[in-house]
N, C-alpha and C. Protein backbone atom coordinates (compact mmCIF):
# COMPACT_ATOMS: atom_id res chain seq x y z
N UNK A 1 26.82 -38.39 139.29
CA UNK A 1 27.34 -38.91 140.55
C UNK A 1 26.23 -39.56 141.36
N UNK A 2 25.18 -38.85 141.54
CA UNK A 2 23.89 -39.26 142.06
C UNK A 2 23.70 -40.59 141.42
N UNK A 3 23.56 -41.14 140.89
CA UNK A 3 22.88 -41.90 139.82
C UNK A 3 23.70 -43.57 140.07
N UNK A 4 25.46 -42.95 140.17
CA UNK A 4 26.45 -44.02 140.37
C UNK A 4 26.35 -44.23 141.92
N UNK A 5 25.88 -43.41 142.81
CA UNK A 5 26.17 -43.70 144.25
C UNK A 5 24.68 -44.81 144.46
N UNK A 6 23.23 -43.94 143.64
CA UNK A 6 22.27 -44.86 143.72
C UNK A 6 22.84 -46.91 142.85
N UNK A 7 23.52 -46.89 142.19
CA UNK A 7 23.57 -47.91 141.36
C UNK A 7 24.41 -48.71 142.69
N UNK A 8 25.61 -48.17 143.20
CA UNK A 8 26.64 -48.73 144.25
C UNK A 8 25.47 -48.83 145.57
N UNK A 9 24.31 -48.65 146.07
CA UNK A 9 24.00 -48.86 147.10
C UNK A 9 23.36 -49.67 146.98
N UNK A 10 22.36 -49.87 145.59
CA UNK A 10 21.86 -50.89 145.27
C UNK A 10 22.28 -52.33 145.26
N UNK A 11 24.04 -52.70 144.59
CA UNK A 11 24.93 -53.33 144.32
C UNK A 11 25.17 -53.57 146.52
N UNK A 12 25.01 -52.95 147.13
CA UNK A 12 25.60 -53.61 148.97
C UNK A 12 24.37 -54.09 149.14
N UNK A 13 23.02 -53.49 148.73
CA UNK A 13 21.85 -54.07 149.56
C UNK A 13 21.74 -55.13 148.87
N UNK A 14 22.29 -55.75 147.75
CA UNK A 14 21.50 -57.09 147.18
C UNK A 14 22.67 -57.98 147.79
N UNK A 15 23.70 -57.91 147.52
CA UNK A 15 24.56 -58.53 148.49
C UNK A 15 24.29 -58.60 150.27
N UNK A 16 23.78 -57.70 150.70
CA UNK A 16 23.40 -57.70 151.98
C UNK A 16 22.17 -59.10 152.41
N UNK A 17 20.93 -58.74 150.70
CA UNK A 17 20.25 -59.47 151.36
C UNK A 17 20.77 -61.73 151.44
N UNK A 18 21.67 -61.34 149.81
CA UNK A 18 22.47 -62.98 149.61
C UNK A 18 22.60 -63.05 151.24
N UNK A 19 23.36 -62.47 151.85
CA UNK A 19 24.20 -62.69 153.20
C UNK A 19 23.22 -62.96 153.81
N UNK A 20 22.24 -62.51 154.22
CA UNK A 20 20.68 -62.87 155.27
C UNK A 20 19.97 -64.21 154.89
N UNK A 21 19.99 -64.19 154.06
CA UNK A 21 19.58 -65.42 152.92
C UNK A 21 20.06 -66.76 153.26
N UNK A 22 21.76 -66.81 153.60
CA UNK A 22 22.47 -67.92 153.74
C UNK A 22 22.59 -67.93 155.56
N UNK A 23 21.92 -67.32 155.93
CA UNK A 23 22.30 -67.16 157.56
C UNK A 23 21.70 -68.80 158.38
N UNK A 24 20.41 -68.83 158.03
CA UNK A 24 19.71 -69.83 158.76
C UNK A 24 20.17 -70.85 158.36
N UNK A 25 20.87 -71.25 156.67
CA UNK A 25 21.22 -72.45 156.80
C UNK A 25 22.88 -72.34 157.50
N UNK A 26 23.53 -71.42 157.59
CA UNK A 26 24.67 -71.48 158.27
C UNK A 26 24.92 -72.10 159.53
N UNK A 27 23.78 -71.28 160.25
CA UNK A 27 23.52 -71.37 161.42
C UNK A 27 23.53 -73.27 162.04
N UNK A 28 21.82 -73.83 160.83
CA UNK A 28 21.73 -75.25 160.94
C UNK A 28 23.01 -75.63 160.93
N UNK A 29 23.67 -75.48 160.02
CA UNK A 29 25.26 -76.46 159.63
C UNK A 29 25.62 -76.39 160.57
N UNK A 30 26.22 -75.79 161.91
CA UNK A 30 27.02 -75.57 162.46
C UNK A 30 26.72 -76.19 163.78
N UNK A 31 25.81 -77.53 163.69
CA UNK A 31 25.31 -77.95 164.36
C UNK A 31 23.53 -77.65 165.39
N UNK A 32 23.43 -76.99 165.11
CA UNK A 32 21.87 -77.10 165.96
C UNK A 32 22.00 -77.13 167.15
N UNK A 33 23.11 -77.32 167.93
CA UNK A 33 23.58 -76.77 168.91
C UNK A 33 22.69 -77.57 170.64
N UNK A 34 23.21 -78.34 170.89
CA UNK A 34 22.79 -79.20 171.73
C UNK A 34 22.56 -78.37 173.32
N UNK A 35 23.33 -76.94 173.24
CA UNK A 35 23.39 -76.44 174.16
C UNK A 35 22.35 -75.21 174.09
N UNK A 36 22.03 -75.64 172.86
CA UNK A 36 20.91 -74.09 172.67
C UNK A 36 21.61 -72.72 172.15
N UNK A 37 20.55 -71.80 171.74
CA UNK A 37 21.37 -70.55 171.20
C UNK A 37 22.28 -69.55 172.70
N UNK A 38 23.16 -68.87 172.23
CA UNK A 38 24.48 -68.11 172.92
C UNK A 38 23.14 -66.68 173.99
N UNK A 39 23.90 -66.84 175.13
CA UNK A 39 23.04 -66.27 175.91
C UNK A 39 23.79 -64.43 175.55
N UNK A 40 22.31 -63.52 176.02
CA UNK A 40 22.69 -62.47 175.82
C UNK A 40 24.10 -61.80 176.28
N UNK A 41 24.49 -62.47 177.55
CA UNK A 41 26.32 -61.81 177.80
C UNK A 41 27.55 -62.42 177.30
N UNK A 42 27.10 -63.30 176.46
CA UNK A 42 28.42 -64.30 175.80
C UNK A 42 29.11 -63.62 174.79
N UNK A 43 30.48 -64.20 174.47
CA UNK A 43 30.63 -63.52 173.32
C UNK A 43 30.18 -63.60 172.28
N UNK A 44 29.90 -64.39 171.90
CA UNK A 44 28.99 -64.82 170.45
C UNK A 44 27.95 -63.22 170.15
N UNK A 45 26.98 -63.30 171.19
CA UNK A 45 26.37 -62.07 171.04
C UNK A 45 27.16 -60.92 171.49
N UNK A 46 28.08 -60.85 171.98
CA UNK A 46 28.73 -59.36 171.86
C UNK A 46 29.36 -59.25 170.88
N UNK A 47 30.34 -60.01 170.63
CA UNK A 47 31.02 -59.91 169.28
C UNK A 47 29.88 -59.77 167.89
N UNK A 48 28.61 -60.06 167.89
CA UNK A 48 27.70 -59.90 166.79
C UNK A 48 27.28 -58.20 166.65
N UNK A 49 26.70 -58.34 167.71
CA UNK A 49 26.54 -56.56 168.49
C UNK A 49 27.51 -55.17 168.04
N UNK A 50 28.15 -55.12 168.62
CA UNK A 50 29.54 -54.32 168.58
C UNK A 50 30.16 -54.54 167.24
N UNK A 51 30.74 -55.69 166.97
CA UNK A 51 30.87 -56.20 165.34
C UNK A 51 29.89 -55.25 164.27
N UNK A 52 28.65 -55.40 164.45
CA UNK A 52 27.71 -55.05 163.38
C UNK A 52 27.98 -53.48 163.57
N UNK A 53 28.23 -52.77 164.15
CA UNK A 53 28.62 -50.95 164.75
C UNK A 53 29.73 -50.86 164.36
N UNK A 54 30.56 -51.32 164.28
CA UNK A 54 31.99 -50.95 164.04
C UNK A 54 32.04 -51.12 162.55
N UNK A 55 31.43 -52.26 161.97
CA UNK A 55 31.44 -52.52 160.64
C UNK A 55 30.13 -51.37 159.61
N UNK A 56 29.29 -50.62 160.77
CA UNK A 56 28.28 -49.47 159.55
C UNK A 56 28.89 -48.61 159.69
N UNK A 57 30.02 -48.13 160.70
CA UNK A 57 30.98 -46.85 160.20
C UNK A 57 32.22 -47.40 159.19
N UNK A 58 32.47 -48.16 159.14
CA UNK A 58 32.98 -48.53 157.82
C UNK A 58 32.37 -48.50 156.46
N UNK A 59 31.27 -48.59 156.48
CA UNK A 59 30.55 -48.51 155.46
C UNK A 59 30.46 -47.20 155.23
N UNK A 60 29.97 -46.16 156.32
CA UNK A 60 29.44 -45.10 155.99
C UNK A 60 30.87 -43.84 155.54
N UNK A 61 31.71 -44.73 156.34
CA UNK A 61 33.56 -43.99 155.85
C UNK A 61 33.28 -44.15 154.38
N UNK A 62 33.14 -45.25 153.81
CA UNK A 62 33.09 -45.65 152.36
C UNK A 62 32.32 -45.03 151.65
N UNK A 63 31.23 -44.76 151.93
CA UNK A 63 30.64 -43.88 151.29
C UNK A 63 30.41 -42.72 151.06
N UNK A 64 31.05 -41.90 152.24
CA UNK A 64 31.68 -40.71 152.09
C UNK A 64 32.93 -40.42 151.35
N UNK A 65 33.56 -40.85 151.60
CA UNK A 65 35.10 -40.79 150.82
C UNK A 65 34.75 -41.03 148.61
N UNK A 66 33.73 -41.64 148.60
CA UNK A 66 33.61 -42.30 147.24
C UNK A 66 33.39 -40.65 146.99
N UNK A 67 32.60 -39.93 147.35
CA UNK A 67 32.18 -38.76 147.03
C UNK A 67 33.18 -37.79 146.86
N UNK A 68 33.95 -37.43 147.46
CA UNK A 68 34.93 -36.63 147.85
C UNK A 68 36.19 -37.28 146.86
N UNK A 69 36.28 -37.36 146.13
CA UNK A 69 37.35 -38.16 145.27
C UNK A 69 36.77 -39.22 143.97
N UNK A 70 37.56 -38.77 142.68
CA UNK A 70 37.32 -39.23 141.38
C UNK A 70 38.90 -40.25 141.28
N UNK A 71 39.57 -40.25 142.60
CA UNK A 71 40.35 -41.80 142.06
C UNK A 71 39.75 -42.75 142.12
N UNK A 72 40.06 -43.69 140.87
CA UNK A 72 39.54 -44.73 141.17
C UNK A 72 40.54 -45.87 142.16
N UNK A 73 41.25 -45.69 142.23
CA UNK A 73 41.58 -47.51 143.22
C UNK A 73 40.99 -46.91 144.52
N UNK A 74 41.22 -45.58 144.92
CA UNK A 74 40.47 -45.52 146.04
C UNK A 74 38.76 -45.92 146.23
N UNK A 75 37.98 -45.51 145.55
CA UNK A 75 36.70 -45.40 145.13
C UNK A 75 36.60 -47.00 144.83
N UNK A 76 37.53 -47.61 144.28
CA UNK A 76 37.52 -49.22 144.20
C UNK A 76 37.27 -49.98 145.59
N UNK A 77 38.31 -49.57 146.29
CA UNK A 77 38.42 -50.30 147.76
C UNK A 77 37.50 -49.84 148.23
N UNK A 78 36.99 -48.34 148.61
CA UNK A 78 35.92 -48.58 149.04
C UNK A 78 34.64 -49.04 149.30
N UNK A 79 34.48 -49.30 147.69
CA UNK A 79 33.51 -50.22 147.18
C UNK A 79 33.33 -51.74 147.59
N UNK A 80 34.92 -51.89 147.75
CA UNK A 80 34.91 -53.28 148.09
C UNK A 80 34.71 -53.68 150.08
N UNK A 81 35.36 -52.35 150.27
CA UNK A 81 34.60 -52.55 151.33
C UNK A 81 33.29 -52.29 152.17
N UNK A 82 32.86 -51.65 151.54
CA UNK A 82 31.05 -51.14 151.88
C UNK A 82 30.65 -52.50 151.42
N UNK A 83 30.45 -53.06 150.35
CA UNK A 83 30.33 -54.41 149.97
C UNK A 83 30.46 -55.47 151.01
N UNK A 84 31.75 -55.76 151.67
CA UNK A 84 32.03 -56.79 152.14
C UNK A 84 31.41 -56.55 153.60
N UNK A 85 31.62 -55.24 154.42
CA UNK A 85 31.55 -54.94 155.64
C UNK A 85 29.82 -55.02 155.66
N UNK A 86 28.94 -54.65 155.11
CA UNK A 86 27.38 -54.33 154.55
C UNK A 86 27.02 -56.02 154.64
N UNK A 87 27.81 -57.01 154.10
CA UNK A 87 27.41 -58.19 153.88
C UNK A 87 27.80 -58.72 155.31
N UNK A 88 28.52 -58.69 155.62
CA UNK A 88 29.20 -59.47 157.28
C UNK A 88 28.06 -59.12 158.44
N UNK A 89 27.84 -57.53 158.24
CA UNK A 89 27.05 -57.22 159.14
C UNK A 89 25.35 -57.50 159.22
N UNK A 90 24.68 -57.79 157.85
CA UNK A 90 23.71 -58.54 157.98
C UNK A 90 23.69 -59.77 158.51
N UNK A 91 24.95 -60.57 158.26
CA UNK A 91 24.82 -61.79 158.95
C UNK A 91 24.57 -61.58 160.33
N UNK A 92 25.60 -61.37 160.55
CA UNK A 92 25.99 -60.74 162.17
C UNK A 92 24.46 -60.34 162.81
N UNK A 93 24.00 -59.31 162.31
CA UNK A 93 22.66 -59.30 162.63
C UNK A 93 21.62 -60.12 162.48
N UNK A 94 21.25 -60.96 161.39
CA UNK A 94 20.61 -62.04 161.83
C UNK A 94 20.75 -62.89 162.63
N UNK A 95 22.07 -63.67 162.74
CA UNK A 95 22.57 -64.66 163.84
C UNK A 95 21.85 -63.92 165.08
N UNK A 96 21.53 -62.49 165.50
CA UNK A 96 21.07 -61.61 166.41
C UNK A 96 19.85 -62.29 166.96
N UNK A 97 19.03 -62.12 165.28
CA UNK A 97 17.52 -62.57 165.40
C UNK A 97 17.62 -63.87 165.44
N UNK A 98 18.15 -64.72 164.74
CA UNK A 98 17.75 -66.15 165.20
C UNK A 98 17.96 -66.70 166.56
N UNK A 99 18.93 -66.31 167.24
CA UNK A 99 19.02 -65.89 168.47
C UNK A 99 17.87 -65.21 169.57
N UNK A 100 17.29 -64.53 168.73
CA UNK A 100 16.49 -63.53 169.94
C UNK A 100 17.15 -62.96 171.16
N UNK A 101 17.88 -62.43 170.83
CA UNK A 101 18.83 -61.55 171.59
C UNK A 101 18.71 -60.18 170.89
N UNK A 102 18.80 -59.17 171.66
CA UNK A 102 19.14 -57.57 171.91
C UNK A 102 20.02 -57.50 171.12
N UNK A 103 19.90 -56.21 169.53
CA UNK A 103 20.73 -55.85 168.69
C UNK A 103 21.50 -54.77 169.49
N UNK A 104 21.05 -54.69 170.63
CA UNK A 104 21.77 -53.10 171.29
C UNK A 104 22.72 -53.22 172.18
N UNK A 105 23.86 -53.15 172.51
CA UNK A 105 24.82 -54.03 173.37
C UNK A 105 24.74 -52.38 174.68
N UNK A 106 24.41 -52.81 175.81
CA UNK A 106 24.40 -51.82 176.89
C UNK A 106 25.49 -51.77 177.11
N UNK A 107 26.65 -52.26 176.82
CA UNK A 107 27.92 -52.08 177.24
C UNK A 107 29.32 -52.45 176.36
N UNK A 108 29.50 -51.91 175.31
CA UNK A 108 30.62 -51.67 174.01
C UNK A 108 31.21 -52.58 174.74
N UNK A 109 31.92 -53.67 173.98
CA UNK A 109 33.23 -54.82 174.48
C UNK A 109 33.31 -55.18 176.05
N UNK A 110 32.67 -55.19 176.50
CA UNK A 110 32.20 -55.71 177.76
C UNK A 110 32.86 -57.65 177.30
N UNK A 111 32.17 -58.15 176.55
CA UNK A 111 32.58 -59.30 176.17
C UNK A 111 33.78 -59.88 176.20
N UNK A 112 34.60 -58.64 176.05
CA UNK A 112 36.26 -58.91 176.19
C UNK A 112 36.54 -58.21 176.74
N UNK A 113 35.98 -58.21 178.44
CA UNK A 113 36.77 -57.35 179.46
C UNK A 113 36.84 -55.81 179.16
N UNK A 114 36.45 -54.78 178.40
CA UNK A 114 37.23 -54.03 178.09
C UNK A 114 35.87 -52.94 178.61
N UNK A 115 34.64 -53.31 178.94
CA UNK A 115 33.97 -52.41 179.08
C UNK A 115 34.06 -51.23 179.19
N UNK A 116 35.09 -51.35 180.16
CA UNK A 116 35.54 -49.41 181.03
C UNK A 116 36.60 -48.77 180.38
N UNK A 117 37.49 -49.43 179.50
CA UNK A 117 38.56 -49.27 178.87
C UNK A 117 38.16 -48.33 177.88
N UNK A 118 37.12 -48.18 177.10
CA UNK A 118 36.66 -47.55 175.72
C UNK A 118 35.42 -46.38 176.16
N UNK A 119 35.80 -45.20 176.05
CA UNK A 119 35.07 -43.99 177.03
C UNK A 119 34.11 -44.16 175.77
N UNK A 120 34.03 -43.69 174.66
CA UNK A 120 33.13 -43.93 173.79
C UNK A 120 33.05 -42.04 173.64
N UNK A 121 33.95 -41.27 173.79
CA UNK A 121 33.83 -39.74 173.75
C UNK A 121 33.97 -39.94 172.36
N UNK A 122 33.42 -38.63 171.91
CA UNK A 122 33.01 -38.51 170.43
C UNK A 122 32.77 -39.07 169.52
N UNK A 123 31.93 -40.60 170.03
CA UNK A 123 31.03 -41.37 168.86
C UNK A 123 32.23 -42.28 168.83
N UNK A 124 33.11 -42.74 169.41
CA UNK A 124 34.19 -43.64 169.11
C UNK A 124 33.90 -44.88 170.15
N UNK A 125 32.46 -45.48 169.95
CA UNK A 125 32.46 -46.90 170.34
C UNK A 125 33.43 -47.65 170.83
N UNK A 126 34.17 -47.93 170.13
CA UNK A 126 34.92 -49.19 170.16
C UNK A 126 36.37 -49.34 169.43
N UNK A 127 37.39 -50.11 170.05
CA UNK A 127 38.71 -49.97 169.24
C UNK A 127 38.82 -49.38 167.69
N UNK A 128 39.52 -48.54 167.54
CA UNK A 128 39.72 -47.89 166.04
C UNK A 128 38.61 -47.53 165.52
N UNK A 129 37.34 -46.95 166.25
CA UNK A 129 36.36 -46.00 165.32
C UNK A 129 36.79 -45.16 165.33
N UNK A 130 36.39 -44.46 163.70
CA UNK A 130 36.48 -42.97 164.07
C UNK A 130 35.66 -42.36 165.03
N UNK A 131 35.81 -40.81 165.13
CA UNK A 131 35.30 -40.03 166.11
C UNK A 131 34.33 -39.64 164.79
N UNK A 132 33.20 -38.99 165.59
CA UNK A 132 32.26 -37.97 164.88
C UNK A 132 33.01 -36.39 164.57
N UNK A 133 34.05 -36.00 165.14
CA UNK A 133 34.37 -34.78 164.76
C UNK A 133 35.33 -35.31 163.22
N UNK A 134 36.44 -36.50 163.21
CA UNK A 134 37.02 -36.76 162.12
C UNK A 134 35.83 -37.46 161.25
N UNK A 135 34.86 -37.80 161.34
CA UNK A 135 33.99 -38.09 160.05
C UNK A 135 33.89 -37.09 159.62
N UNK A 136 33.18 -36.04 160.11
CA UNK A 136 32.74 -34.45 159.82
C UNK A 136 34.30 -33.80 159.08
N UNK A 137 35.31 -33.99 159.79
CA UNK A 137 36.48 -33.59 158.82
C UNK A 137 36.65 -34.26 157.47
N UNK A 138 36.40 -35.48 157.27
CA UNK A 138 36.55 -36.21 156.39
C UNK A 138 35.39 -35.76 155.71
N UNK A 139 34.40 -35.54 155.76
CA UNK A 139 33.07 -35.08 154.67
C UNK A 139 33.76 -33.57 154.03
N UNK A 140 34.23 -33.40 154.82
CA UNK A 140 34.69 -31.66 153.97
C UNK A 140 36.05 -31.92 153.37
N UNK A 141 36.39 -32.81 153.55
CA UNK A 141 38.35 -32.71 152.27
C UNK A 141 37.66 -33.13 151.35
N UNK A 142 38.33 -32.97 150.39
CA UNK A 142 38.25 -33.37 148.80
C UNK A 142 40.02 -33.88 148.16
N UNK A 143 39.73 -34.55 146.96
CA UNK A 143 40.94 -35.00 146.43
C UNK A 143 41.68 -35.89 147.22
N UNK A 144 43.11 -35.51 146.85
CA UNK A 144 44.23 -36.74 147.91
C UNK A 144 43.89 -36.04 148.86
N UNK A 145 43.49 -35.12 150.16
CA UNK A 145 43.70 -35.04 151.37
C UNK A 145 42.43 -36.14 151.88
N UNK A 146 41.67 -36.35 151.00
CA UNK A 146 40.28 -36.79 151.46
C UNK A 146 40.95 -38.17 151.65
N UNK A 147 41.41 -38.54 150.41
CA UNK A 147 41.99 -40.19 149.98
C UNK A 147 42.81 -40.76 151.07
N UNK A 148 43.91 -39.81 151.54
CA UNK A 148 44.81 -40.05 152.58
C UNK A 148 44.03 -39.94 153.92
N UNK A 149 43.06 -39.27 154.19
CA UNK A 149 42.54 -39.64 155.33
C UNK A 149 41.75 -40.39 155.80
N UNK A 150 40.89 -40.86 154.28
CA UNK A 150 40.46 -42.24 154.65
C UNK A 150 41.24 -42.95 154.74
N UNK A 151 41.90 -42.99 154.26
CA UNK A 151 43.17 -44.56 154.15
C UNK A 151 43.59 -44.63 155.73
N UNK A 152 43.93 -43.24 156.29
CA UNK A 152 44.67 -43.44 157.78
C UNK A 152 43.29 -43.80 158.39
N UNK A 153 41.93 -43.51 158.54
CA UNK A 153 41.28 -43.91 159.13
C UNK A 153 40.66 -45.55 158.91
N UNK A 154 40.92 -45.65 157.87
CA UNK A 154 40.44 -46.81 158.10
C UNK A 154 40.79 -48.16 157.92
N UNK A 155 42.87 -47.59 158.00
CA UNK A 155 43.61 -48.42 158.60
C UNK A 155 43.27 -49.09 160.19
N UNK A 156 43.36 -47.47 161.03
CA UNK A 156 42.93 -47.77 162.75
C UNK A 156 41.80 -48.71 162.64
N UNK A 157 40.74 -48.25 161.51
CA UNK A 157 39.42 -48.87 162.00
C UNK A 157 39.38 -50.38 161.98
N UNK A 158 40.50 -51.03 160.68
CA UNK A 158 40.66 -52.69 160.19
C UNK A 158 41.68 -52.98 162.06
N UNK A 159 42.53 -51.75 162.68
CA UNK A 159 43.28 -52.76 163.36
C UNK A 159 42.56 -52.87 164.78
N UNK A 160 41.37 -51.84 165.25
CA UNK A 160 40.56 -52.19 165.68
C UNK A 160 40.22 -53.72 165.66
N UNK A 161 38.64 -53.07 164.52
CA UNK A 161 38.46 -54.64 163.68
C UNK A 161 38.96 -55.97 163.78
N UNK A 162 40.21 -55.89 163.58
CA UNK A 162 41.39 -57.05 164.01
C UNK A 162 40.92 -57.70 165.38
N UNK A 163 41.45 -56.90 166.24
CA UNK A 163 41.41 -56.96 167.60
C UNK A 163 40.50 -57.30 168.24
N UNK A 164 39.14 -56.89 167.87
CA UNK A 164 37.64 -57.81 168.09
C UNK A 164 37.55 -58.93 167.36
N UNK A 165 37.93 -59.64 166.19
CA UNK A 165 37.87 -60.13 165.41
C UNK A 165 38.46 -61.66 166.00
N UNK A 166 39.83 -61.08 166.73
CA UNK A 166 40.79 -62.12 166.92
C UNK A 166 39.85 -62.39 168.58
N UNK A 167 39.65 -61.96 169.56
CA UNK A 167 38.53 -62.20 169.94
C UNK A 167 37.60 -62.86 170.46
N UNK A 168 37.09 -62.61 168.91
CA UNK A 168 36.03 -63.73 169.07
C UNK A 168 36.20 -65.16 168.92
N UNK A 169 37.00 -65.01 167.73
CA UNK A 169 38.45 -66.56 167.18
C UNK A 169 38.43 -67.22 168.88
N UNK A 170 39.16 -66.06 169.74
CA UNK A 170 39.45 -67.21 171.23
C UNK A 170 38.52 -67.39 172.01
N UNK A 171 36.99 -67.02 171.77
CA UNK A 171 36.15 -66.95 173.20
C UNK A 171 35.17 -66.95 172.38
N UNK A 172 34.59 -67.04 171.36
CA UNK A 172 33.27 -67.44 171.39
C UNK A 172 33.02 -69.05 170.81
N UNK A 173 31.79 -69.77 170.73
CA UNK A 173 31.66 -70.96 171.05
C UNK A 173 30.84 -71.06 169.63
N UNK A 174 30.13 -70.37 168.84
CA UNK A 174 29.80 -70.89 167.51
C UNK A 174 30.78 -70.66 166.61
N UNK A 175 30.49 -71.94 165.81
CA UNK A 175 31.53 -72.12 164.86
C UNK A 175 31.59 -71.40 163.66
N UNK A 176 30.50 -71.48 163.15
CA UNK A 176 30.20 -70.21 162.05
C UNK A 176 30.60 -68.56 162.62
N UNK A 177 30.50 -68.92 163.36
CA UNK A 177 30.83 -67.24 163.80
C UNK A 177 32.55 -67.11 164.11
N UNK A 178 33.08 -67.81 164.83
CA UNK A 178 34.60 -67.94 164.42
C UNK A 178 34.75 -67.84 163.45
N UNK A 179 34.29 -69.05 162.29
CA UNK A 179 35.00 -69.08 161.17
C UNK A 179 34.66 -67.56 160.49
N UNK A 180 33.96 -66.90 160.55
CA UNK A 180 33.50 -65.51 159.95
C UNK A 180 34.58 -64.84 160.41
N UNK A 181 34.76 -64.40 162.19
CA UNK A 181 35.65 -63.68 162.92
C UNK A 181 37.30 -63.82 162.50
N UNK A 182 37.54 -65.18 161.89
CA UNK A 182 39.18 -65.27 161.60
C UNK A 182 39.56 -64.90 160.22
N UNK A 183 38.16 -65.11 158.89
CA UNK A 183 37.96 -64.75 157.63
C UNK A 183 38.16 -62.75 158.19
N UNK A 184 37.41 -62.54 158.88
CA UNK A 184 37.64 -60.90 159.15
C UNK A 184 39.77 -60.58 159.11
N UNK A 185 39.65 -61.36 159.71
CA UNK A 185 41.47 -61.09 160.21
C UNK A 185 42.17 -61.18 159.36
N UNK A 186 42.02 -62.27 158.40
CA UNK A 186 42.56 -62.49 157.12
C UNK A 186 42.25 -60.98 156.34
N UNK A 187 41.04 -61.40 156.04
CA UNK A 187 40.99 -59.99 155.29
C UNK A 187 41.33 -58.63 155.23
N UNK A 188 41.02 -58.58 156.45
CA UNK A 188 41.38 -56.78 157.03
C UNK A 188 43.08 -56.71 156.78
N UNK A 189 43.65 -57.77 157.09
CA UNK A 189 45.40 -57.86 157.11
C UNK A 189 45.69 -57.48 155.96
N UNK A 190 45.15 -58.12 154.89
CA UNK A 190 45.61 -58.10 153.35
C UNK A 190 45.41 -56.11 153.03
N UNK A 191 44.19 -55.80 153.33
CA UNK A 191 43.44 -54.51 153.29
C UNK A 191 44.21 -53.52 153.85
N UNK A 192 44.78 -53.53 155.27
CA UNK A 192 46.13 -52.88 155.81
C UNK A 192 47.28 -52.91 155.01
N UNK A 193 47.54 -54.22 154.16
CA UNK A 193 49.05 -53.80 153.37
C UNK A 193 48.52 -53.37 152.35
N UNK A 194 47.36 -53.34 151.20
CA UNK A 194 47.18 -52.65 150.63
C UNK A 194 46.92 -51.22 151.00
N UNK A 195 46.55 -50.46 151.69
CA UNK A 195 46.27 -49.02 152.25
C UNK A 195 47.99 -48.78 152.18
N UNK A 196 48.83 -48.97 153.02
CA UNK A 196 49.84 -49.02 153.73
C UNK A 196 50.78 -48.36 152.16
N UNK A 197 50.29 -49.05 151.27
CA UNK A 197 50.87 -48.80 149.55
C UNK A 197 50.37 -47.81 148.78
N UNK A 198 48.87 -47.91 149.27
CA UNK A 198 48.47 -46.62 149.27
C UNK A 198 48.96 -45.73 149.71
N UNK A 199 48.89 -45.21 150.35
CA UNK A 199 49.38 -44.30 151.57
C UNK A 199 50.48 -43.76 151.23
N UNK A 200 51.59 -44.74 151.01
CA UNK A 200 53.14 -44.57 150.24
C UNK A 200 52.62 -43.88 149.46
N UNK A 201 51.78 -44.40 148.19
CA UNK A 201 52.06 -43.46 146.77
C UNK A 201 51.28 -42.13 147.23
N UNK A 202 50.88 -41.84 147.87
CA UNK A 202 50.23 -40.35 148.45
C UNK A 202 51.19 -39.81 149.34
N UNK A 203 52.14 -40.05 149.21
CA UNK A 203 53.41 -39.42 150.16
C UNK A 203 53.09 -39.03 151.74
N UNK A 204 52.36 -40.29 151.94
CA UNK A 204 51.66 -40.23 153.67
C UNK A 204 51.94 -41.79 153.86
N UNK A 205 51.41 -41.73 155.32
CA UNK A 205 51.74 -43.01 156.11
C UNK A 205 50.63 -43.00 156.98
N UNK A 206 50.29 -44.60 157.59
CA UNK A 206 49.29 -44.42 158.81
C UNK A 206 49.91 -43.35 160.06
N UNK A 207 49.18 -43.23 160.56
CA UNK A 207 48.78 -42.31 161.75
C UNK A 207 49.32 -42.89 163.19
N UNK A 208 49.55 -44.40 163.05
CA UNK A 208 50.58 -45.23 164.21
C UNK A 208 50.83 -46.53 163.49
């Protein structure tokens, strides 16, 4: 098991670094920007910020759950999403640095009004994170209870996700970064009706 979790982390960081790799010329393409890089309270940089946090507890859901369970389609998706979420969020974070802007957002979704809206009690940042007490539950199930509770969690976490995602689509001003933010929406959607089938064949359902 050791050995396959080292081979799968290896398999996000080289993909992580492709994603860092293609950032600066993204960035150029998307014009060079006559107005200069996105100031620290815009959305561009909040949505990068908050984005990149919401997307390493996805990862780290994923990599807990792989452990706790020998299905594979589950252990598949997860894969696919530690993968994909691991890759988005390096970007996300470079666009940070080329920027020179603060990876640390003093104020969760502030960007979209919502500052005061999201208490952030028990490690729950931002729309649809889990809490730190349900990670900690989720590290101790095993089998289908484990499978089914990732699935419900990290349904909330894609419709979160969504919801920042869509977002950024209406209010931020780089284009590469939209086009990333609406590719999120797409994706996560498809990822919800697959869980959702999941879920069915485990004789469970999301959680709302």
């Amino acid at each position: 098991m050791r050995h396959a979790q080292a081979g799968w982390i290896a398999g996000a960081a080289a993909a992580l670094l492709v994603a860092v790799g293609g950032i600066t010329y993204a960035v150029a393409e998307d014009g060079g920007s006559d107005t200069g890089a996105p100031s620290a309270d815009s959305a561009d940089a909040g949505f990068a910020r908050d984005m990149a946090v919401h997307h390493q507890q996805a990862v780290e859901m994923s990599y807990i759950v792989r452990d706790r369970t020998d299905d594979e389609e589950v252990r598949r998706l997860a894969y696919d999403i530690a993968q994909t979420q691991a890759n988005q969020r390096g970007m996300l974070l470079g666009w940070l640095d080329l920027w020179e802007l603060p990876k640390v957002s003093a104020a969760p979704m502030d960007w979209m009004g919502m500052g005061g809206m999201v208490s952030g009690e028990d490690g729950a940042l931002m729309p649809g994170m889990a809490t730190d007490t349900e990670l900690d539950r989720l590290g101790r199930l095993n089998g289908r209870q484990a499978e089914v509770f990732y699935l419900q969690l990290m349904t909330d976490h894609h419709r979160g996700g969504m919801h920042m995602a869509e977002g950024c689509a209406d209010r931020c001003t780089v284009e590469v970064e939209k086009r990333l933010a609406r590719g999120m929406v797409e994706g996560q959607q498809s990822e919800i009706r697959l869980m959702a089938d999941m879920l069915k064949e485990r004789g469970a359902k999301a959680r709302s």
